[in-house]
C-alpha atoms as a PDB file:
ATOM      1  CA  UNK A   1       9.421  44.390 -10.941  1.00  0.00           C
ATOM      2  CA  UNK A   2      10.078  44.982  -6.904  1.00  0.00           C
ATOM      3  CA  UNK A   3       8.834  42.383  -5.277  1.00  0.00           C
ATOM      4  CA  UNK A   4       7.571  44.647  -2.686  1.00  0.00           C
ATOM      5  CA  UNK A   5       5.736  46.079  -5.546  1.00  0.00           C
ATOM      6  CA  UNK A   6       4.784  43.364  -7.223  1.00  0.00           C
ATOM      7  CA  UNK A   7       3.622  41.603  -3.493  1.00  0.00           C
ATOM      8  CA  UNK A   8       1.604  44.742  -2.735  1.00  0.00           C
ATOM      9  CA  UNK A   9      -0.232  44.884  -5.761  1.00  0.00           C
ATOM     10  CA  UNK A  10      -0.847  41.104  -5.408  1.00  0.00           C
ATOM     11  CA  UNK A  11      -2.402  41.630  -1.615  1.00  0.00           C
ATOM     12  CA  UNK A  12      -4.375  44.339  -3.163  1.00  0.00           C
ATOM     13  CA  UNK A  13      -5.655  42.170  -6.034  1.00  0.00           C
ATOM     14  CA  UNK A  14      -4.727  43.871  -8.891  1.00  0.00           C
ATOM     15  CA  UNK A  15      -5.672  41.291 -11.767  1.00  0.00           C
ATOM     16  CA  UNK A  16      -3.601  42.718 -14.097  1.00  0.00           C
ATOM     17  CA  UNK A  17      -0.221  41.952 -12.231  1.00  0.00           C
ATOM     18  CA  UNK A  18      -1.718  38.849 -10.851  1.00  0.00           C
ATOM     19  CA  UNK A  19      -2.457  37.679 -14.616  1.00  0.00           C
ATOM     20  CA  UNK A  20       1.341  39.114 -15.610  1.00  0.00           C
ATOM     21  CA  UNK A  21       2.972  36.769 -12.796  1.00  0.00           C
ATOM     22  CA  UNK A  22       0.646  33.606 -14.101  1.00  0.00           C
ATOM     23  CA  UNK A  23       1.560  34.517 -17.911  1.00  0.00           C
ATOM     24  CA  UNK A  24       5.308  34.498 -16.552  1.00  0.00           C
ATOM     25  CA  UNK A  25       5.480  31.332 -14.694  1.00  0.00           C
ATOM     26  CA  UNK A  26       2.738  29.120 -15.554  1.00  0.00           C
ATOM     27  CA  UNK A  27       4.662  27.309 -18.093  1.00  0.00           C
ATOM     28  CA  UNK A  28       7.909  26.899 -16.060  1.00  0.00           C
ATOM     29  CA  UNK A  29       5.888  26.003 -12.950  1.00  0.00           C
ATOM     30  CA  UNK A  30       3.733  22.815 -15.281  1.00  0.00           C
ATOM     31  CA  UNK A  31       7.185  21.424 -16.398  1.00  0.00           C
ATOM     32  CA  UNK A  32       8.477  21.798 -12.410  1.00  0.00           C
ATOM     33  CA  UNK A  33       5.310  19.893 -10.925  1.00  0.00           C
ATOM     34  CA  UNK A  34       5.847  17.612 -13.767  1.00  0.00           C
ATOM     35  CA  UNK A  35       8.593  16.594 -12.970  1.00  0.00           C
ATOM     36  CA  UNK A  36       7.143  15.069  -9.251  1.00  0.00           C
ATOM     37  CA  UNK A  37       4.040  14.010 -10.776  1.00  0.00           C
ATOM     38  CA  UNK A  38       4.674  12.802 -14.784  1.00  0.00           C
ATOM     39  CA  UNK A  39       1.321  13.549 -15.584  1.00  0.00           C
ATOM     40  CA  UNK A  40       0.340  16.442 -17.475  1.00  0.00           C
ATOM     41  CA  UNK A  41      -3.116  17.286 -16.476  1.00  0.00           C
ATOM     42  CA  UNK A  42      -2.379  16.656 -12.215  1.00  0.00           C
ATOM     43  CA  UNK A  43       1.233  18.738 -12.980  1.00  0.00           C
ATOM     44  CA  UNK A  44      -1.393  21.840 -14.722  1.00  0.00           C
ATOM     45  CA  UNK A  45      -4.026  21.073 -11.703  1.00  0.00           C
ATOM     46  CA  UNK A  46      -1.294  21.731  -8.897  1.00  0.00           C
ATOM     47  CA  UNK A  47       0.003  25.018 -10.771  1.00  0.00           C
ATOM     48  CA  UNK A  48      -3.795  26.360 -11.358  1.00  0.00           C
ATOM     49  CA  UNK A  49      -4.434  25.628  -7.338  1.00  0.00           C
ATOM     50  CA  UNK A  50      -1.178  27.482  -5.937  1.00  0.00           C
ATOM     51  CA  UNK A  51      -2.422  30.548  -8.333  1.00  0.00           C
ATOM     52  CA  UNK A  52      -5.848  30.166  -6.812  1.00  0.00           C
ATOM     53  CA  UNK A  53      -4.442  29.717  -3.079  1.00  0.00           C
ATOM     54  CA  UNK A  54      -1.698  33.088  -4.174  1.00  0.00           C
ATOM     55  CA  UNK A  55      -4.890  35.005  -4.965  1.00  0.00           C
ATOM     56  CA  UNK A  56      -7.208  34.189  -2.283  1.00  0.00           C
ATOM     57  CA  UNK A  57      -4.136  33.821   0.561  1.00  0.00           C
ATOM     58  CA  UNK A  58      -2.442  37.409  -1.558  1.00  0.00           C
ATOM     59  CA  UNK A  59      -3.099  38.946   1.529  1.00  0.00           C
ATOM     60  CA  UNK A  60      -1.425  36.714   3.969  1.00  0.00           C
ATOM     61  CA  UNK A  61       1.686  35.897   2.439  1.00  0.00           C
ATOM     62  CA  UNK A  62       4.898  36.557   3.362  1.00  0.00           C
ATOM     63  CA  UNK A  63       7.910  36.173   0.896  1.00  0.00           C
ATOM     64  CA  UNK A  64      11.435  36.166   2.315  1.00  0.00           C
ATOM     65  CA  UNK A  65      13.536  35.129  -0.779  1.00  0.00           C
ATOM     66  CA  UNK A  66      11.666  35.629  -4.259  1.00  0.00           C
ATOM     67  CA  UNK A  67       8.557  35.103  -5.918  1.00  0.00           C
ATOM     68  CA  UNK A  68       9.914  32.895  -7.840  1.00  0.00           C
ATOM     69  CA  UNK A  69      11.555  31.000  -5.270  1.00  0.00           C
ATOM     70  CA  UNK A  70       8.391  30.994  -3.060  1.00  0.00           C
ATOM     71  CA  UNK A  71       5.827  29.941  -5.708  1.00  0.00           C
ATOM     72  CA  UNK A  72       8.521  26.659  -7.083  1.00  0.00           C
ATOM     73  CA  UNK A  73       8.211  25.739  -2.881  1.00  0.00           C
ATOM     74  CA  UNK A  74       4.234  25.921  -3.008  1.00  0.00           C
ATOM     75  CA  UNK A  75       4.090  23.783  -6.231  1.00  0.00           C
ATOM     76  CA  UNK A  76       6.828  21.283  -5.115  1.00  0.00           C
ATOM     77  CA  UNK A  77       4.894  20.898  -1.580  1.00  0.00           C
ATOM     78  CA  UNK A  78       1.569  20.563  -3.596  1.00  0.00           C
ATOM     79  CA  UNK A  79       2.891  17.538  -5.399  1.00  0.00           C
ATOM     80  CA  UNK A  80       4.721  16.117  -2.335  1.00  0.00           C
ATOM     81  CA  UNK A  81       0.911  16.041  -0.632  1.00  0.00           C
ATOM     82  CA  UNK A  82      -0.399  14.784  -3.800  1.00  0.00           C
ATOM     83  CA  UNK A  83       1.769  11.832  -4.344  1.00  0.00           C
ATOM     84  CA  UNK A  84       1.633  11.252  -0.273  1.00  0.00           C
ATOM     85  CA  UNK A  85      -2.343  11.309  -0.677  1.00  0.00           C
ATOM     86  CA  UNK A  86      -2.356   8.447  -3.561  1.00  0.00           C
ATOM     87  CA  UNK A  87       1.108   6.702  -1.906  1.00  0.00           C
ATOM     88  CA  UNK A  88       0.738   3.003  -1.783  1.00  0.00           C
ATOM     89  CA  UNK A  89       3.126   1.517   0.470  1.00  0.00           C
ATOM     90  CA  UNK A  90       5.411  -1.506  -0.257  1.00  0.00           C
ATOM     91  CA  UNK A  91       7.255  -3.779   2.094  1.00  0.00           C
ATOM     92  CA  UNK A  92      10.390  -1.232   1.372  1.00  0.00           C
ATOM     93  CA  UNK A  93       8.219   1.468   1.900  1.00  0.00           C
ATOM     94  CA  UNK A  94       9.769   3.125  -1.051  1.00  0.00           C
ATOM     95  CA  UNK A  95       7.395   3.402  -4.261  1.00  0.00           C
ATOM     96  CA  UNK A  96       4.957   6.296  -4.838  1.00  0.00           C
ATOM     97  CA  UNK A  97       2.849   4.916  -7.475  1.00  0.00           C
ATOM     98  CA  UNK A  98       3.404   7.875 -10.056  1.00  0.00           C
ATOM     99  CA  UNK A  99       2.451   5.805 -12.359  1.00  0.00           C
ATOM    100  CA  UNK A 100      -1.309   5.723 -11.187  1.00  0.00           C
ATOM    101  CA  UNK A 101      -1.521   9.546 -11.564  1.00  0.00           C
ATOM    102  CA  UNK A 102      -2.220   8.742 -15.691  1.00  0.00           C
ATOM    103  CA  UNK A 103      -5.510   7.305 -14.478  1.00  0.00           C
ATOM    104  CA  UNK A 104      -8.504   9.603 -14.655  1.00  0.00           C
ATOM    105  CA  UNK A 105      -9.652   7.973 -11.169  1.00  0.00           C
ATOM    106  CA  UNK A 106      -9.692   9.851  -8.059  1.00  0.00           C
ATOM    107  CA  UNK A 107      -7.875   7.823  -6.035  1.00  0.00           C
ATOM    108  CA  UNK A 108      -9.102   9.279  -2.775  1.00  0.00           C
ATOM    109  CA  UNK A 109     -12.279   7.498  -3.493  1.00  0.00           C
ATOM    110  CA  UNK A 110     -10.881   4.106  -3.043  1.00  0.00           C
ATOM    111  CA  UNK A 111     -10.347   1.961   0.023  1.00  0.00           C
ATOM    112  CA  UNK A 112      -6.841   0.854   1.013  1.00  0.00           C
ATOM    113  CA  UNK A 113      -7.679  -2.715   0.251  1.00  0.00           C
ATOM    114  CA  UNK A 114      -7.989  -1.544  -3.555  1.00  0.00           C
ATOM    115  CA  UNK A 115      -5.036   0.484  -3.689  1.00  0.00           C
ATOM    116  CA  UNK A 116      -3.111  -2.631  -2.525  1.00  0.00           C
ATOM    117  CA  UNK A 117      -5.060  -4.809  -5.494  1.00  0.00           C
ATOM    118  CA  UNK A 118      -4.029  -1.668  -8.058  1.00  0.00           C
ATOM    119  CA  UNK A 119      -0.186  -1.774  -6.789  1.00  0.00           C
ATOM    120  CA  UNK A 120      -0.387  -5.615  -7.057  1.00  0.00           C
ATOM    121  CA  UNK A 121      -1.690  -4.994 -10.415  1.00  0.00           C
ATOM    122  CA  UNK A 122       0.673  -2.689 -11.265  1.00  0.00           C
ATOM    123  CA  UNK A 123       3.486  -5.113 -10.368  1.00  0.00           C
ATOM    124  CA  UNK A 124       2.796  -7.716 -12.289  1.00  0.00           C
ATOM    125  CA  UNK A 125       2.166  -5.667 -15.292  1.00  0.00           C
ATOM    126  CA  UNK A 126       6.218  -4.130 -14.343  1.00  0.00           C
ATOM    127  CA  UNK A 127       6.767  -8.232 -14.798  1.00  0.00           C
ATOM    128  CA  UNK A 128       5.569  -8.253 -17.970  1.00  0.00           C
ATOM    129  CA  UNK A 129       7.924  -5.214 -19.629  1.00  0.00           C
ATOM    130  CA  UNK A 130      10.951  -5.988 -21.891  1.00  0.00           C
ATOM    131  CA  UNK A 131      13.921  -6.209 -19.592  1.00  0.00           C
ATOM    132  CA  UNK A 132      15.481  -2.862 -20.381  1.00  0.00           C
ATOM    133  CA  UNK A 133      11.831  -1.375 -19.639  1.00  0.00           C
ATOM    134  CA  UNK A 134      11.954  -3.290 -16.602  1.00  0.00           C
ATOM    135  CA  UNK A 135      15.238  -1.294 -15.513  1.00  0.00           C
ATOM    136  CA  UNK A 136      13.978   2.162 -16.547  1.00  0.00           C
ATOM    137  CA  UNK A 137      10.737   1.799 -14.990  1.00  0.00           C
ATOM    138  CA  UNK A 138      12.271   0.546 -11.554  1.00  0.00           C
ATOM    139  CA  UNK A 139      15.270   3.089 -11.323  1.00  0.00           C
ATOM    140  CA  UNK A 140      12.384   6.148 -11.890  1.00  0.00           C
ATOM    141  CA  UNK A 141      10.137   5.104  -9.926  1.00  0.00           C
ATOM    142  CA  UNK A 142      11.457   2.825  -7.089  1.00  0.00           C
ATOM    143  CA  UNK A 143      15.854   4.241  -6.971  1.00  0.00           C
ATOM    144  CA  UNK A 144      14.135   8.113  -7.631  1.00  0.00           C
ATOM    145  CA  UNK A 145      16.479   8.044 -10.433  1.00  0.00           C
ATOM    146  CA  UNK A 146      16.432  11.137 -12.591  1.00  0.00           C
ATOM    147  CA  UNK A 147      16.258  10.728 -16.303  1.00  0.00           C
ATOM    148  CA  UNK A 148      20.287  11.968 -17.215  1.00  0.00           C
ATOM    149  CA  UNK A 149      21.251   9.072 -14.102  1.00  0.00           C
ATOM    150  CA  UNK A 150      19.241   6.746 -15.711  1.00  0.00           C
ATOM    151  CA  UNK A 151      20.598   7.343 -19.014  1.00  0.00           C
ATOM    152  CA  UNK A 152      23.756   7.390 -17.964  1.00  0.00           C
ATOM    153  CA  UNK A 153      23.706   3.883 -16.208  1.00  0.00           C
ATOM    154  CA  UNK A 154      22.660   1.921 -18.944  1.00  0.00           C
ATOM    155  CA  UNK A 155      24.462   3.782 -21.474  1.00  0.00           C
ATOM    156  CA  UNK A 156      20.880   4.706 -23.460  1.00  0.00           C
ATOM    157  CA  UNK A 157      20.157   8.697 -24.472  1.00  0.00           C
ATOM    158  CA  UNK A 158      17.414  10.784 -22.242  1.00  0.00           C
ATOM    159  CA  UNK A 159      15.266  10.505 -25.183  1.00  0.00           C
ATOM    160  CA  UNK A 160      14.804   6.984 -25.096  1.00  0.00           C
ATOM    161  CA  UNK A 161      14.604   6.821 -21.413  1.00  0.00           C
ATOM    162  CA  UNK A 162      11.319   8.905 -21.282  1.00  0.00           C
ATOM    163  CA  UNK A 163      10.162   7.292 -24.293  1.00  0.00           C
ATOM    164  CA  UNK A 164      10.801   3.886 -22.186  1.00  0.00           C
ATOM    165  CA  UNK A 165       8.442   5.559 -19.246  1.00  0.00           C
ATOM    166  CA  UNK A 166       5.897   6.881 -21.471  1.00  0.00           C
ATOM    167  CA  UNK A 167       5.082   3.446 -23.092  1.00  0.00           C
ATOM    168  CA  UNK A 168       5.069   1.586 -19.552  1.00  0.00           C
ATOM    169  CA  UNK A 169       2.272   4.041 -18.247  1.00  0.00           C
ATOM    170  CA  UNK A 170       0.431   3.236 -21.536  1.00  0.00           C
ATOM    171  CA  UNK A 171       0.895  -0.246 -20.987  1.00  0.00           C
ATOM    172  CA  UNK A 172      -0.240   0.238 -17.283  1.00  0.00           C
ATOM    173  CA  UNK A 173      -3.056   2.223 -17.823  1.00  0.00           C
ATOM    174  CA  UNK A 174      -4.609  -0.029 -20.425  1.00  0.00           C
ATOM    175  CA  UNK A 175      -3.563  -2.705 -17.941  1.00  0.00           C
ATOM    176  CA  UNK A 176      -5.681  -1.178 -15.065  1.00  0.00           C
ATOM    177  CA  UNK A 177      -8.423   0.111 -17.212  1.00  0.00           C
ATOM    178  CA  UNK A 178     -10.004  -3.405 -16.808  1.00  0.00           C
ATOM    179  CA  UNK A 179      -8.861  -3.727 -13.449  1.00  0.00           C
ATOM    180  CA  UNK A 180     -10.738  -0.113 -12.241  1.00  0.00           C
ATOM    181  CA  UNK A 181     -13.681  -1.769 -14.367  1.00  0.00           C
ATOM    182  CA  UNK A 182     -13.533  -4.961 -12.045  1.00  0.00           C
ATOM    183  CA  UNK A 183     -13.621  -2.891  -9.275  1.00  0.00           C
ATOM    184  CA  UNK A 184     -16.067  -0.444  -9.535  1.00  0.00           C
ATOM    185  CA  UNK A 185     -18.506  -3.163 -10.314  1.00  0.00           C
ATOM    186  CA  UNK A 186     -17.753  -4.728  -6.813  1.00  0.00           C
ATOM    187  CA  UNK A 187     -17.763  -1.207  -4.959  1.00  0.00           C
END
């Protein structure tokens, strides 16, 4: 379809082109935010609030390249402010704490003090990981490496790199489970 068209129709809130564009790039749009966010829940939250912001904003918008193009920039700037609104800084300055995005918490609703006490956490549970673990975990999350460069450099498949990241946030989020617990009770 036009995008003229299709943009038109969207100002005018026609619900069943809106729902056509959502059927079309939901799915693609999850695994994009995923990608920033490695959480599946926060990666489906971001996607549902750029629909909700197209269709109440519809009116407003101006697209100058594509639809698609425009509605990958409003989900990659909707993680970017996510991560940057539960960001816990380091003395490099260079970790966002992805990893806490597993946690059903609301981050927001913490002080700064207990952010620092989560990421110290968090640390010392990184400490306790295998040494290849170790090496995954650090190159994702602190080098930005992506999953084929991390693969790559230690000679390990993609496969087993996620699988690497997937059991370190399990191990982290049991880890802070107690933690939150500890917390909460002193909030």
């Amino acid at each position: 379809m036009e995008i003229n068209i299709v943009l038109k129709e969207l100002q005018n809130q026609n619900k069943s082109v809106y729902k056509n564009v959502f059927n079309h790039f939901y799915k693609g749009l999850v695994l994009y935010a995923n990608n920033f966010l490695f959480d599946q829940q926060a990666s489906e939250d971001a996607v549902q609030e750029v629909f909700i912001s197209l269709w109440e904003n519809a009116k407003n918008i101006e697209i100058k390249t594509s639809l698609k193009a425009y509605l990958y920039a409003m989900v990659r700037n909707r993680c970017l402010n996510y991560l940057k609104s539960v960001k816990v800084t380091d003395d490099l300055n260079v970790i966002d704490l992805n990893s806490m995005l597993i946690l059903d918490e609301d981050l927001d609703l913490i002080s700064d003090q207990e952010k620092t006490i989560l990421y110290n956490h968090i640390l010392k549970i990184i400490e306790t990981f295998p040494e290849s673990m170790q090496q995954v975990f650090k190159l994702k999350f602190i080098e930005n490496y992506k999953y084929e460069e991390i693969a790559e450099q230690m000679g390990i498949s993609v496969n087993t790199v996620k699988t690497q990241l997937k059991r370190a946030k399990v191990k982290i989020s049991e880890s802070l489970v107690f933690v939150l617990a500890l917390l909460s009770i002193h909030s």
